[in-house]
Protein backbone atom coordinates (compact mmCIF):
# COMPACT_ATOMS: atom_id res chain seq x y z
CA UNK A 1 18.03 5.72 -17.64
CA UNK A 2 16.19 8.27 -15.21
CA UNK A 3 19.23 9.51 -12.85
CA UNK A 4 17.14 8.28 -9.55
CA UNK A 5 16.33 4.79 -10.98
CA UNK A 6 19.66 4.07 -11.73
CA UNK A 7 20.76 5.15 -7.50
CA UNK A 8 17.41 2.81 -6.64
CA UNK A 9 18.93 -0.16 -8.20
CA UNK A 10 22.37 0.43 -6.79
CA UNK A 11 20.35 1.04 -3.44
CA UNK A 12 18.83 -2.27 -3.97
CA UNK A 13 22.37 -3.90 -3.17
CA UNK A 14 22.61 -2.57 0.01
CA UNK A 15 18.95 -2.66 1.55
CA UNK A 16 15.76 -5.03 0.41
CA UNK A 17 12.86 -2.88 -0.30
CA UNK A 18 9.22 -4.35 -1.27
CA UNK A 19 5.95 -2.75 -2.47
CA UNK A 20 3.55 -5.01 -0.41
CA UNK A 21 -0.44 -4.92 -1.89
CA UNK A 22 -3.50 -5.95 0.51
CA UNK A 23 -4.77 -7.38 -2.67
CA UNK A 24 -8.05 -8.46 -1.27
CA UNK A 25 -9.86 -5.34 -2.47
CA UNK A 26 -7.25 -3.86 -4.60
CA UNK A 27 -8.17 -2.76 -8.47
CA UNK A 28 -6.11 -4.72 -10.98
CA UNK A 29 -5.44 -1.73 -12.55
CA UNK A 30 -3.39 -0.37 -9.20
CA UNK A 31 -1.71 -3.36 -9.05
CA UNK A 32 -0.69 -3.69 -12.77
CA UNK A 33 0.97 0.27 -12.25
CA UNK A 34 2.71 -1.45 -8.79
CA UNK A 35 4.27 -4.26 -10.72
CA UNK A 36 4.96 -1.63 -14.01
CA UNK A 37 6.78 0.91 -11.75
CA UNK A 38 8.71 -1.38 -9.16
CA UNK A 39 9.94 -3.00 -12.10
CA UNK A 40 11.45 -0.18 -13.05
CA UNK A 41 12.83 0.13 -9.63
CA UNK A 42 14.49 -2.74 -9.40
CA UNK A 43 11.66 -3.90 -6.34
CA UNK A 44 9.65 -6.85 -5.73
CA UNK A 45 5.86 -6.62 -5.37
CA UNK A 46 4.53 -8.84 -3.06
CA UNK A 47 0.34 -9.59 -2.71
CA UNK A 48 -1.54 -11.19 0.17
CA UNK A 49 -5.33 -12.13 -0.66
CA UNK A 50 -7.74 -15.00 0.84
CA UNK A 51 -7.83 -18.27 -1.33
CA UNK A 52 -10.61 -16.49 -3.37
CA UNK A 53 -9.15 -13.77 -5.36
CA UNK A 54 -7.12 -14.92 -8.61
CA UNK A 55 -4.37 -12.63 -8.14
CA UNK A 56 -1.15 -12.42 -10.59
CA UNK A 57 1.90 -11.83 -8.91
CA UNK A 58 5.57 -13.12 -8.40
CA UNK A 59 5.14 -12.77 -5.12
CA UNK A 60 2.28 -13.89 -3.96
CA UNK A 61 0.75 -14.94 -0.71
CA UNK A 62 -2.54 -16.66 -0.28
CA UNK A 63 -4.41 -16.50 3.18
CA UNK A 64 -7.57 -18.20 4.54
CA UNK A 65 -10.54 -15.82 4.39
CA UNK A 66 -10.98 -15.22 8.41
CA UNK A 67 -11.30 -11.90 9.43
CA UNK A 68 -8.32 -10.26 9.57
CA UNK A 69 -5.94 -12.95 8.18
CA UNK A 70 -4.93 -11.23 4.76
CA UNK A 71 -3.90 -7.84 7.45
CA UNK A 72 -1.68 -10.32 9.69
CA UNK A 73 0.29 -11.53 7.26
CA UNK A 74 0.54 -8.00 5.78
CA UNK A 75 1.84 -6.89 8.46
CA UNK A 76 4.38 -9.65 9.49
CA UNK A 77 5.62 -9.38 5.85
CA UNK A 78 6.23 -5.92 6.22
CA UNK A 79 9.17 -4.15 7.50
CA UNK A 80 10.74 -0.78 8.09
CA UNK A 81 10.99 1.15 4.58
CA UNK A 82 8.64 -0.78 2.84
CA UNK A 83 6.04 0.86 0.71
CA UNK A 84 2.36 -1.04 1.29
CA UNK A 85 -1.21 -0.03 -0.56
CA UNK A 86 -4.29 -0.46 1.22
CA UNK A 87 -7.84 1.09 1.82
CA UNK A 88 -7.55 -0.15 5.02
CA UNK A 89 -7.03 2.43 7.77
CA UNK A 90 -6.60 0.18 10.74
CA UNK A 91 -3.86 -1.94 8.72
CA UNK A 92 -2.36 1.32 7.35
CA UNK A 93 -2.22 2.50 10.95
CA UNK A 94 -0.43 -0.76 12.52
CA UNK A 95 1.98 -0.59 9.36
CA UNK A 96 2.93 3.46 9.99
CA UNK A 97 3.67 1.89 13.55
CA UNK A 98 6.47 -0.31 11.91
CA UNK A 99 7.72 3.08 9.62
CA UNK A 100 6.13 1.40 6.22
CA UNK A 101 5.02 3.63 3.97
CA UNK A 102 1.20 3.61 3.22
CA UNK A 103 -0.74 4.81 0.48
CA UNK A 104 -4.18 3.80 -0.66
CA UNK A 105 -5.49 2.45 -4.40
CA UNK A 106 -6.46 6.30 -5.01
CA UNK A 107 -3.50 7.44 -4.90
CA UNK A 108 -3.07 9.35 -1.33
CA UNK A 109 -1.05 8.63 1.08
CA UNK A 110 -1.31 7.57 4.95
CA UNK A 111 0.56 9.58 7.44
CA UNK A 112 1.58 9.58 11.49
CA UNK A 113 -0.59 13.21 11.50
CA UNK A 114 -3.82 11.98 10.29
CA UNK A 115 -4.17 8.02 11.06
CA UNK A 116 -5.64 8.76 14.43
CA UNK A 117 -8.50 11.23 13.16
CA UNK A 118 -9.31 8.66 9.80
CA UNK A 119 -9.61 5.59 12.64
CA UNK A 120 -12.08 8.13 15.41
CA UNK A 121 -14.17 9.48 11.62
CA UNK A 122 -14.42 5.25 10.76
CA UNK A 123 -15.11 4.36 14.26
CA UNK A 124 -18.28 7.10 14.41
CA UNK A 125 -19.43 5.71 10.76
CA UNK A 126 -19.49 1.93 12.17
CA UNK A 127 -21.67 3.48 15.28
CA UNK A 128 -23.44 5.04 12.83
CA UNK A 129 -24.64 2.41 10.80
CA UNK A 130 -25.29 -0.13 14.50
CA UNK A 131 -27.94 2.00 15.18
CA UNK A 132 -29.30 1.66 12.09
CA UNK A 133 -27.82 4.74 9.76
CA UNK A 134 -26.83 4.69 6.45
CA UNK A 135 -23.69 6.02 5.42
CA UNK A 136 -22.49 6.30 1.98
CA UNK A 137 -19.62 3.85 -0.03
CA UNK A 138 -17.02 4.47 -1.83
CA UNK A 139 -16.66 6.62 -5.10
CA UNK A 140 -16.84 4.73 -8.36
CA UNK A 141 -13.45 4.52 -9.48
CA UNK A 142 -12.41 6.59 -12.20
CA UNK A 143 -9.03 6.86 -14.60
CA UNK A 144 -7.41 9.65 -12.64
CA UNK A 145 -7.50 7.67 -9.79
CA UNK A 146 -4.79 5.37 -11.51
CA UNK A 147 -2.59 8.57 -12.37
CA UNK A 148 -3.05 9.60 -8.62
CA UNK A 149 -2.40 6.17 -7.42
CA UNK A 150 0.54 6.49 -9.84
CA UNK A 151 2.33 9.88 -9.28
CA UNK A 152 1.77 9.33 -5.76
CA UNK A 153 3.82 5.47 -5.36
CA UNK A 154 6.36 7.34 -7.52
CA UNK A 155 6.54 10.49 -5.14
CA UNK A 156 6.93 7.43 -2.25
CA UNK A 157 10.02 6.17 -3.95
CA UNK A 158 11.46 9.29 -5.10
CA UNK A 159 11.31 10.08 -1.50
CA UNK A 160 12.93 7.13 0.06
CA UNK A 161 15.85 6.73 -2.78
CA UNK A 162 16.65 10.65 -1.72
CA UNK A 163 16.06 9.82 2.08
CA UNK A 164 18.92 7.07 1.45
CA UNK A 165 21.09 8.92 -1.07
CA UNK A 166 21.54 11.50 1.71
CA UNK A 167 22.09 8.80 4.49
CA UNK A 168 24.42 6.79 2.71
């Protein structure tokens, strides 16, 4: 067994950790590697979607489909040291507030540093497109984005068990 899993589960003894999806718009595929690696991590994975996504998951929270709704309850779930994967920026933002980690299905991760210029670029786009501009969507997914999304939760985890190893 991999000399950091091993401290993770012994970690898991002392502190409760959870990998928390926004599942509404979340690729299966990113939340198949989730359940895969916090499995090996000892972690639960908790989802939150509306009442209209079929979603798979121990853990699993279903919300109405008002605006906003599936973000609340992310966020109320959430806690200090948790790891959370959204393409939301103004959720990610709130959740760096409460020290959550925050990465997106792609594989990169929010930070403090760069929140605030991601919310002013999707504030401008929203402007943008009130006055009648077109702006363009999101990339068609491809397989690296999984191996991103992948190496990327892992270098999340890695980091927190060696935050805690040296705190502990």
């Amino acid at each position: 067994m991999d000399r950091h899993v091993y401290y993770l589960k012994r970690l898991r003894e002392v502190e409760i950790l959870k990998i928390i999806v926004d599942a509404d718009a979340c690729p299966k595929s990113v939340l198949q590697i989730c359940i895969r690696v916090a499995r090996d991590y000892n972690f639960p994975v908790w989802t939150v979607a509306s009442f209209n996504h079929n979603i798979i998951s121990d853990h699993h929270i279903v919300v109405g489909n008002s605006s906003q709704e599936a973000d609340i309850r992310v966020v109320n779930l959430a806690q200090a040291g948790d790891v959370a994967v959204t393409q939301d920026w103004g959720l990610a933002a709130m959740l760096l507030g409460k020290g959550v980690k925050c990465l997106n299905p792609i594989g990169r991760e929010f930070s403090p540093a760069t929140i605030e210029f991601l919310l002013e670029e999707r504030e401008a786009k929203a402007k943008f497109r009130r006055s009648g501009g077109r702006t363009k969507g999101p990339k068609k997914r491809v397989p690296e984005n999984d191996r991103q999304f992948e190496a990327c939760l892992q270098a999340i985890l890695k980091s927190i068990f060696t935050t805690n190893q040296h705190e502990h």
